[in-house]
Protein backbone atom coordinates (compact mmCIF):
# COMPACT_ATOMS: atom_id res chain seq x y z
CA UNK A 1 19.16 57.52 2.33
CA UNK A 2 21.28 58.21 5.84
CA UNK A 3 22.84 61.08 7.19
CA UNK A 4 25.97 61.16 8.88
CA UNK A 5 26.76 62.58 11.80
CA UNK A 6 28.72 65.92 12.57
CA UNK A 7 31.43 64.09 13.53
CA UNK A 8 31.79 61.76 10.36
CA UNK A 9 32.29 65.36 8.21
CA UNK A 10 36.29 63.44 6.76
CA UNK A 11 35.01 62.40 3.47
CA UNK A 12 34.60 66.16 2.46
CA UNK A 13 38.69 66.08 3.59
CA UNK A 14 38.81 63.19 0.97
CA UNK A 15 36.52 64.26 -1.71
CA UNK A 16 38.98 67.97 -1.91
CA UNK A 17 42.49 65.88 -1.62
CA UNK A 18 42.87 65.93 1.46
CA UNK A 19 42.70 69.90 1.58
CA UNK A 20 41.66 71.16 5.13
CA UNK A 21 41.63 74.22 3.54
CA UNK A 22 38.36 74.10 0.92
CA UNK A 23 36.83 71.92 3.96
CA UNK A 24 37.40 75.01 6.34
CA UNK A 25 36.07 77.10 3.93
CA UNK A 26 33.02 75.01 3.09
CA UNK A 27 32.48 74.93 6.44
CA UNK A 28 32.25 78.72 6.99
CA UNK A 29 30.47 79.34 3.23
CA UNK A 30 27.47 81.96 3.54
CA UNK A 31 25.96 79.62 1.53
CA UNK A 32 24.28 76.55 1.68
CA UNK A 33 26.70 73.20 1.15
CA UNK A 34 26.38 69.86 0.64
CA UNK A 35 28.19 67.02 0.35
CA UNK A 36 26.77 64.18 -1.47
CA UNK A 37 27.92 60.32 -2.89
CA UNK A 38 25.82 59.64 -5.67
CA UNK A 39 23.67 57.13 -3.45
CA UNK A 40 22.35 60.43 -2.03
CA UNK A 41 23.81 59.80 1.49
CA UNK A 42 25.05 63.01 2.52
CA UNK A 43 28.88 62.94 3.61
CA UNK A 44 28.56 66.72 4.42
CA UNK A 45 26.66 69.56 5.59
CA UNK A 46 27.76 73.02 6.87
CA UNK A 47 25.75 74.82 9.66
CA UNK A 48 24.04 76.88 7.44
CA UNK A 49 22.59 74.27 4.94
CA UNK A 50 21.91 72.41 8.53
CA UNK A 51 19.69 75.68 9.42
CA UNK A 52 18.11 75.67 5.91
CA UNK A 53 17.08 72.19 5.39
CA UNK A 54 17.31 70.11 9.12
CA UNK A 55 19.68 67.35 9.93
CA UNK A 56 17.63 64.27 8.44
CA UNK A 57 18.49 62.66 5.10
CA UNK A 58 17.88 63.86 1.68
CA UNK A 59 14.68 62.44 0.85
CA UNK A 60 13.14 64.44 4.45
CA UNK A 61 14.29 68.09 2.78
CA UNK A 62 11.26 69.20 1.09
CA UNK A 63 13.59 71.82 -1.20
CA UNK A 64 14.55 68.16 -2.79
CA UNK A 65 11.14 66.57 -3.68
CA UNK A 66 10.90 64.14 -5.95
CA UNK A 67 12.10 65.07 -9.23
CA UNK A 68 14.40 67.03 -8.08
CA UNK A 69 16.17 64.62 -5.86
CA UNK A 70 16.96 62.39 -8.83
CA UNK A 71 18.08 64.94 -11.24
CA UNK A 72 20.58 66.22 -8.44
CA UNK A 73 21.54 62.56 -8.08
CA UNK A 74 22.09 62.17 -11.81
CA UNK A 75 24.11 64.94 -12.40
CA UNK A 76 26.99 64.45 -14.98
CA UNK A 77 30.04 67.26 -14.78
CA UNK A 78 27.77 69.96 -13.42
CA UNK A 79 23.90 71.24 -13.21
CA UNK A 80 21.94 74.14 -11.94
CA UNK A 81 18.32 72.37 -10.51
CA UNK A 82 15.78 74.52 -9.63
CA UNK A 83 14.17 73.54 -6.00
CA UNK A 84 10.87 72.55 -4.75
CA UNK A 85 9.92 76.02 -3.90
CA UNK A 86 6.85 76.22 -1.33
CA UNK A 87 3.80 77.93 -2.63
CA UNK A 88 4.16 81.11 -0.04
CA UNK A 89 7.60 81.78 -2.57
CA UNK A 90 4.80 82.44 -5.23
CA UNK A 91 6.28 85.38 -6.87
CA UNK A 92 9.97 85.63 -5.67
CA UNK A 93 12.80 84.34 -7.78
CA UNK A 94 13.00 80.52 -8.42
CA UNK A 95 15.53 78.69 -5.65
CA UNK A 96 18.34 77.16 -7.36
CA UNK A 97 21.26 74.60 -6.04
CA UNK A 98 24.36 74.65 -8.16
CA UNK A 99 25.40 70.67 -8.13
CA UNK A 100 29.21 69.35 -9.15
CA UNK A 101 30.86 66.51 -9.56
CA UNK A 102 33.97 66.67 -7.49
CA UNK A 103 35.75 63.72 -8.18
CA UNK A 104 36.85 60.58 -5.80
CA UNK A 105 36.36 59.63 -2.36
CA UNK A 106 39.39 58.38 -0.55
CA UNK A 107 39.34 54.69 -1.02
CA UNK A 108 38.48 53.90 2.93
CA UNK A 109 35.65 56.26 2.38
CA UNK A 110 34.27 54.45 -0.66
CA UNK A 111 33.90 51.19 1.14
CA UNK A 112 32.87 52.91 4.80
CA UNK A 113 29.97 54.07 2.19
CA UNK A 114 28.94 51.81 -0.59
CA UNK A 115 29.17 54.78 -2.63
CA UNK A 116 30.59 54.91 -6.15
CA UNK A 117 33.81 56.85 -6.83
CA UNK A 118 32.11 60.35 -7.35
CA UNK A 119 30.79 63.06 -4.75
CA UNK A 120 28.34 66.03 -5.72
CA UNK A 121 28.85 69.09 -4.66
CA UNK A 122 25.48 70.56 -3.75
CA UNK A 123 25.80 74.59 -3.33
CA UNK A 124 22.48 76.64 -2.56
CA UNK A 125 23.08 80.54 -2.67
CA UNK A 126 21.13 82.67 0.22
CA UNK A 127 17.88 83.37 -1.01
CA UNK A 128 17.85 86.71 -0.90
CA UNK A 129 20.87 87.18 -3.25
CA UNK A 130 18.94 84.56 -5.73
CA UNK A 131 16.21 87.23 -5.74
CA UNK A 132 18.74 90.52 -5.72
CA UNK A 133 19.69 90.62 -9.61
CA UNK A 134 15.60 89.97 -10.90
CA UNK A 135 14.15 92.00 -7.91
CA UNK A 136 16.79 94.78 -8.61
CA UNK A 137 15.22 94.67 -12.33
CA UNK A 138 11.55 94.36 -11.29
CA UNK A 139 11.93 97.42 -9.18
CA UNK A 140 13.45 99.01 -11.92
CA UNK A 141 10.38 97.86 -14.39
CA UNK A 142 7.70 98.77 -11.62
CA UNK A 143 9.36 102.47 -11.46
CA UNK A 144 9.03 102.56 -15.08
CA UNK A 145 5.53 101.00 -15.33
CA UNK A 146 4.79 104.02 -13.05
CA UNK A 147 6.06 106.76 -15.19
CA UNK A 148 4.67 105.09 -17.95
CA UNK A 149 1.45 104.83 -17.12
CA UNK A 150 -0.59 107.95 -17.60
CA UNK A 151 1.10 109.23 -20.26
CA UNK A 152 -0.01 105.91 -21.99
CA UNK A 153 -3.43 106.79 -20.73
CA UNK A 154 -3.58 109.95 -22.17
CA UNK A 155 -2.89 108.70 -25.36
CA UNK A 156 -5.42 105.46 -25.17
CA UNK A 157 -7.88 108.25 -24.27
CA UNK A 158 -7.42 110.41 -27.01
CA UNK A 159 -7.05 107.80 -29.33
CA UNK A 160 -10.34 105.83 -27.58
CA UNK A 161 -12.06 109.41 -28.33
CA UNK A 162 -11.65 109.45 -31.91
CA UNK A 163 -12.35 106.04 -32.94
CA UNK A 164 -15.93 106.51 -31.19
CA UNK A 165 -16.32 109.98 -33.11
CA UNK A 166 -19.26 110.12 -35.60
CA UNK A 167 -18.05 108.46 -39.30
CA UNK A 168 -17.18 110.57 -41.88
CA UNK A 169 -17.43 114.34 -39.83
CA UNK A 170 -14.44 114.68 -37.52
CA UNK A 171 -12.24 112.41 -39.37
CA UNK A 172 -11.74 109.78 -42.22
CA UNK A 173 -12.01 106.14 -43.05
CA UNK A 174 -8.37 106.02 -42.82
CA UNK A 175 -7.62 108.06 -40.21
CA UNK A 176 -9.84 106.17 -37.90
CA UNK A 177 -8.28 102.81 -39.08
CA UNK A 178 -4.83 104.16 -38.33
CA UNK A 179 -6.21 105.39 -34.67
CA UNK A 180 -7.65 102.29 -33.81
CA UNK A 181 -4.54 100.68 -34.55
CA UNK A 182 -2.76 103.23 -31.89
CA UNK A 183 -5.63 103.23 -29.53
CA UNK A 184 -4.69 98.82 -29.73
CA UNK A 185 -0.98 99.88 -28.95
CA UNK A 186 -1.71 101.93 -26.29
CA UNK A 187 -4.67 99.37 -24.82
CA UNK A 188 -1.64 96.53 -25.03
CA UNK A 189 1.33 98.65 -23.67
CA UNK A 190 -0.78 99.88 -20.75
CA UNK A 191 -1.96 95.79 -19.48
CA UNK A 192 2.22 95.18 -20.01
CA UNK A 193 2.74 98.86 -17.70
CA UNK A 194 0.09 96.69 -15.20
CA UNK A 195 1.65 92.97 -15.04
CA UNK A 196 4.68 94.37 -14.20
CA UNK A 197 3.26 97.07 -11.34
CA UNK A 198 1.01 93.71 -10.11
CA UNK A 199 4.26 91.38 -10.59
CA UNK A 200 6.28 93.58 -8.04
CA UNK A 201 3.43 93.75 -5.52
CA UNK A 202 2.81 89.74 -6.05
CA UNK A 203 4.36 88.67 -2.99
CA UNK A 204 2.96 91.70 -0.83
CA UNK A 205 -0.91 90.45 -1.87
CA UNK A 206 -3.17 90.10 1.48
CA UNK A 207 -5.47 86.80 1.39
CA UNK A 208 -8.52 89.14 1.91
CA UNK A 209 -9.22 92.84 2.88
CA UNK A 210 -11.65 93.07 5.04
CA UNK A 211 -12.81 96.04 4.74
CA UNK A 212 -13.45 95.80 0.84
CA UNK A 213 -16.29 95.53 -0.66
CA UNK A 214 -15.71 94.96 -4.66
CA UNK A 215 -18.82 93.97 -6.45
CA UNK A 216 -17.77 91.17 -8.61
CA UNK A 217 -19.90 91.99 -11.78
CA UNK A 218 -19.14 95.71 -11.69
CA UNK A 219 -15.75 94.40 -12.15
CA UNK A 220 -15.80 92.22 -15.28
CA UNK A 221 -17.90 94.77 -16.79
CA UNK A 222 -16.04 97.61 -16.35
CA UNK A 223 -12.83 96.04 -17.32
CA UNK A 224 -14.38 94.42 -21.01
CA UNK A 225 -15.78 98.40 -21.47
CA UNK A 226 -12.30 99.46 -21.11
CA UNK A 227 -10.83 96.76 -23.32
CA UNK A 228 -13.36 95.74 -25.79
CA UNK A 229 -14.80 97.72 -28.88
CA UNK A 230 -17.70 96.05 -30.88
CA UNK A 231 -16.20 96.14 -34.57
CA UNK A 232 -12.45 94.69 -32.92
CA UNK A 233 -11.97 92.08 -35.66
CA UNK A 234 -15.80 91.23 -36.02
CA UNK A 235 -15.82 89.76 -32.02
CA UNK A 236 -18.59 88.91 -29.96
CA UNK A 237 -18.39 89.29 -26.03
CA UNK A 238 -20.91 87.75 -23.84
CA UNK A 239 -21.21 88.64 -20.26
CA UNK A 240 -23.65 86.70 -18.14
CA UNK A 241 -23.45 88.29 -14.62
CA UNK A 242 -24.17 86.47 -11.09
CA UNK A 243 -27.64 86.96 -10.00
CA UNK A 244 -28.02 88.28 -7.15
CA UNK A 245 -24.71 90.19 -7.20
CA UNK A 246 -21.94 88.88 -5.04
CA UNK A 247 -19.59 91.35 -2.97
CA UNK A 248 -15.68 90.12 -2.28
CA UNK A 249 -13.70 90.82 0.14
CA UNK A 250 -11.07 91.51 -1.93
CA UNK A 251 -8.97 94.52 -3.57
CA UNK A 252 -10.28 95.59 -6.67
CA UNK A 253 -6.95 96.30 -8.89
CA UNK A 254 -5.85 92.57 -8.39
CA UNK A 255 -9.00 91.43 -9.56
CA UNK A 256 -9.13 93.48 -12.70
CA UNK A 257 -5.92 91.90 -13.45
CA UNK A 258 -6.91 88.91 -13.21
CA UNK A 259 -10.02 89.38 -15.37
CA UNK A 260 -8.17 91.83 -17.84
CA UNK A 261 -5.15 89.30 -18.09
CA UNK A 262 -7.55 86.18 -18.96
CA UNK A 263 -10.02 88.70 -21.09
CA UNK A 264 -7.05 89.99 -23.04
CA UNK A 265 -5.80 86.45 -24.05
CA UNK A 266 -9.01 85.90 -25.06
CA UNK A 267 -9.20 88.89 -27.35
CA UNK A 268 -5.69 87.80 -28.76
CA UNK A 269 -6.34 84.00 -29.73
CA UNK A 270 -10.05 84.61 -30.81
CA UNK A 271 -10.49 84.25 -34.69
CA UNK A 272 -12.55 86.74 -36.53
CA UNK A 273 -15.92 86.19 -36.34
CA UNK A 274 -15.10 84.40 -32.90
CA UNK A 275 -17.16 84.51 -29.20
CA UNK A 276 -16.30 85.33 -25.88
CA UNK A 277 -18.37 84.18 -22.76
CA UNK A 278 -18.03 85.27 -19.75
CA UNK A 279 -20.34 84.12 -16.80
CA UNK A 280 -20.20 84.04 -13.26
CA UNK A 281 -21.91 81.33 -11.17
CA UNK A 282 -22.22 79.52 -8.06
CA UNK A 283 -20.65 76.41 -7.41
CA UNK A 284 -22.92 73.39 -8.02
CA UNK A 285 -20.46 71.08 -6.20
CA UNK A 286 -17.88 72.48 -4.24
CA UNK A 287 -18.79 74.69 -0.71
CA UNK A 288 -15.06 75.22 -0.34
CA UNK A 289 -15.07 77.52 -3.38
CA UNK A 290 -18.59 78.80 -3.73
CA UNK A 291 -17.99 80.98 -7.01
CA UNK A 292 -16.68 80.59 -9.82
CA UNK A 293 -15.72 82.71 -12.75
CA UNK A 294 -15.70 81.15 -15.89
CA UNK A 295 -14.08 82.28 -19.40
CA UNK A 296 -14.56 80.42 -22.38
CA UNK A 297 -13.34 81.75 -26.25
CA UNK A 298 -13.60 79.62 -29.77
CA UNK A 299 -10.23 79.00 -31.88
CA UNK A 300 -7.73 76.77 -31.91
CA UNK A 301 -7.55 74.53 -28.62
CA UNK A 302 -4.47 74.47 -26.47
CA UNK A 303 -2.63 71.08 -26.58
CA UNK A 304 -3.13 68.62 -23.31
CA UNK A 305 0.73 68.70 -22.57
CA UNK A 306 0.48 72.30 -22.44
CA UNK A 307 -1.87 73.26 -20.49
CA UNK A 308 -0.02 72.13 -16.99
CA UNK A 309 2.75 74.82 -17.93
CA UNK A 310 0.24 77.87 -18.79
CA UNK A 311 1.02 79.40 -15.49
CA UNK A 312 4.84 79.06 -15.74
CA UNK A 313 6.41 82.57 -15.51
CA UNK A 314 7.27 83.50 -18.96
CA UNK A 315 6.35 80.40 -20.68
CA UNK A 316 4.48 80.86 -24.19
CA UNK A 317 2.84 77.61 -25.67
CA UNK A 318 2.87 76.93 -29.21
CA UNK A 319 -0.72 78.99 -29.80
CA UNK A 320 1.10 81.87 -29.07
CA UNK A 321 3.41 82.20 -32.45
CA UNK A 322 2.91 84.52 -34.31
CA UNK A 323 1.23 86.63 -30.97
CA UNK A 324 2.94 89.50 -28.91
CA UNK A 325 3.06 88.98 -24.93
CA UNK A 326 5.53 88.47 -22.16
CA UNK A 327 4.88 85.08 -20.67
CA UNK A 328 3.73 87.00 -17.63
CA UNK A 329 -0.37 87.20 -17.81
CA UNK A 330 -1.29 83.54 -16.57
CA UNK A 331 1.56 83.35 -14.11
CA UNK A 332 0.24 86.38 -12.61
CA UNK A 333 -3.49 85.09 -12.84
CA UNK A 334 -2.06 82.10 -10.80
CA UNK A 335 -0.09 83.92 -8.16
CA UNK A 336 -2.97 86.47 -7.50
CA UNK A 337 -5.91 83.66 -7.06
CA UNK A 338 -3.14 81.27 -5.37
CA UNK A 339 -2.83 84.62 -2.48
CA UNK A 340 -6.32 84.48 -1.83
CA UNK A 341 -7.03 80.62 -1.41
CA UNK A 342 -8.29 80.67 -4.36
CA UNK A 343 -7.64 78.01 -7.83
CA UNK A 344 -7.69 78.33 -11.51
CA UNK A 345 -8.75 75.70 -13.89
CA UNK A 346 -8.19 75.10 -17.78
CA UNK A 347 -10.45 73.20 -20.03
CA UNK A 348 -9.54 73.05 -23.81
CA UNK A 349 -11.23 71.21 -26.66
CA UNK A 350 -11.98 71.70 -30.86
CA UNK A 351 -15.60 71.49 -29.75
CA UNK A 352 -16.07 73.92 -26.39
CA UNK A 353 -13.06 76.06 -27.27
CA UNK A 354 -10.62 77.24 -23.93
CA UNK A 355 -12.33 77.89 -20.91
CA UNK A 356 -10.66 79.36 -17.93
CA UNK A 357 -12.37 78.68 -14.57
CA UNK A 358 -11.40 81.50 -11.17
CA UNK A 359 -12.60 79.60 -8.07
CA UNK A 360 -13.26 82.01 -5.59
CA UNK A 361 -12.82 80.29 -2.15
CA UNK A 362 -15.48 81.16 0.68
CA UNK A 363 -12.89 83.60 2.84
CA UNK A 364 -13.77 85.92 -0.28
CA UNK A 365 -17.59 86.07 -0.36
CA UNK A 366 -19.68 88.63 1.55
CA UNK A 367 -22.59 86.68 2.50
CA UNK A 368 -26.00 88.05 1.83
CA UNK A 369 -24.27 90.90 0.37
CA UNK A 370 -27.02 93.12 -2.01
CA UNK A 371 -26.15 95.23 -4.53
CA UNK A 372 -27.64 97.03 -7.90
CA UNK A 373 -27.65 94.52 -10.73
CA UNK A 374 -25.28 94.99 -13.61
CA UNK A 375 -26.66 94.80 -16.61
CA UNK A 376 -25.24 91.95 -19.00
């Protein structure tokens, strides 16, 4: 696929009628346009698509990878295709091209270009105003996650209180059943009031602080004491710490999300009578990401086809029926560990169960960092 030059820009005369008028104001758009014959040579580009994506072909514009190339090249009446977005867009809106079929070339232009007798219409809006409508609504959700937040506390702690009070003296059978199930509420509405606080600071996440010092272990324990009570639905947790203890250079609230948003799936898709393990090792294989975190839970295995679209942003698979949730914990997990160099890795099977694998990358890691044990 070719690109013609600034000076063969007619066909876009052609493609409109003849009207100098939509080419002049093509030509001055704020956005992003493209002119296309449904060989994918491009007929037409204004200045600002030429600032956005170069002045080579179609298949050199990394915004139109492979599929999307084809499905912009296969449009039929009109499509919205979302773009190959580069991984430091983790957490911003999607980037989207409107595409149109705009009718027939003139015929001098149809055999000047081999093409057939449609042109696409390829329109890309700034990014910024992709991002204005869902980061106007984020903010909005952050605020309110904000507000939210320790009154929500308050009640988990009250609640949290009385379920732990001695059976049968403060209060009953029944009224303990009926504060669990508020203390749960609470526990769930308060890691929704934290996805979205993390969600809005996504894009703001440093690779590494270096000044931190967050013992890893400490961590994962704290956060399962927080989440976890022993008689939740018959449950087993297993925590098998790192030994010796391993330091990160890394904030600590990101990683408890992390750990609270794969701990609390856990919790949710474990049958009664079920096991969680968590354990933290060293690599045996792999110097480039020295530690790993691993999380592993019996029940029902996710399906293969699934499992590549786990950290999609607001994408439930078809375990989840049935389940509440927002679609947001994994896609979170993803962007946070993506930040920091890091990866994530599923494994899911009848036999093993799902196991989640954090691969800390060596940026991370305080060498010969000591700390006091924790306790598994």
């Amino acid at each position: 696929m070719t690109s013609k030059s600034d000076s063969e820009k007619s066909p876009l005369g052609a493609a409109a009628g003849q009207s100098g008028i939509l080419a002049e104001t093509l030509a001055h758009s704020a956005h992003s346009v493209l002119l296309l014959d449904t060989t994918g040579q491009i007929l037409f580009r204004n200045s600002v698509a030429t600032k956005l994506l170069g002045t080579g072909g179609l298949e050199s514009m990394p915004l139109f990878r492979e599929p999307v190339q084809r499905q912009i090249l296969q449009t039929k009446h009109w499509n919205c295709v979302e773009l190959h977005a580069p991984p430091e867009r983790l957490g911003h809106l999607r980037q989207v091209a409107v595409v149109v079929e705009v009718g027939s070339l003139a015929p001098s232009t149809q055999e000047s270009s081999g093409a057939t007798n449609l042109c696409l219409l390829v329109i890309i809006p700034p990014q910024a105003e992709q991002q204005s409508s869902l980061a106007d609504r984020e903010e909005f959700l952050a605020t309110a996650a904000h507000d939210l937040k320790n009154p929500l506390s308050a009640i988990f702690g009250y609640a949290d209180t009385l379920v732990t009070s001695v059976p049968g003296k403060e209060i009953s059978d029944r009224t303990r059943s009926m504060v669990a199930k508020m203390r749960s509420i609470a526990a769930r509405s308060i890691d929704l009031v934290r996805n979205y606080q993390q969600l809005a600071e996504l894009a703001q996440l440093k690779p590494s602080s270096p000044n931190a010092r967050t013992d890893l272990n400490k961590v994962i324990k704290n956060v399962v004491e927080e989440t976890f009570r022993e008689d939740e639905d018959s449950l087993t947790v297993v925590f098998v710490p790192i030994s010796p203890p391993v330091l990160l250079r890394l904030e600590k609230l990101p990683l408890e999300r992390v750990i609270a948003n794969l701990f609390g799936n856990a919790l949710r898709y474990s049958p009664p009578g079920g096991t969680i393990t968590i354990s933290v090792t060293k690599s045996l294989s792999d110097s480039l990401w020295p530690i790993e975190i691993h999380l592993n839970n019996t029940g029902t295995p996710i399906p293969a086809e699934e499992i590549p679209k786990l950290f999609t942003r607001r994408y439930r698979g078809s375990t989840s029926t049935g389940t509440s949730g927002t679609g947001l914990g994994l896609f979170i997990v993803d962007g946070i560990i993506s930040r920091i160099g890091g990866k994530v890795s599923v494994q899911s099977t009848k036999e093993g169960g799902t196991t989640f694998t954090i691969h800390l990358p060596t940026s991370c890691v305080i060498e010969n960092s000591v700390v006091e044990p924790v306790p598994s």
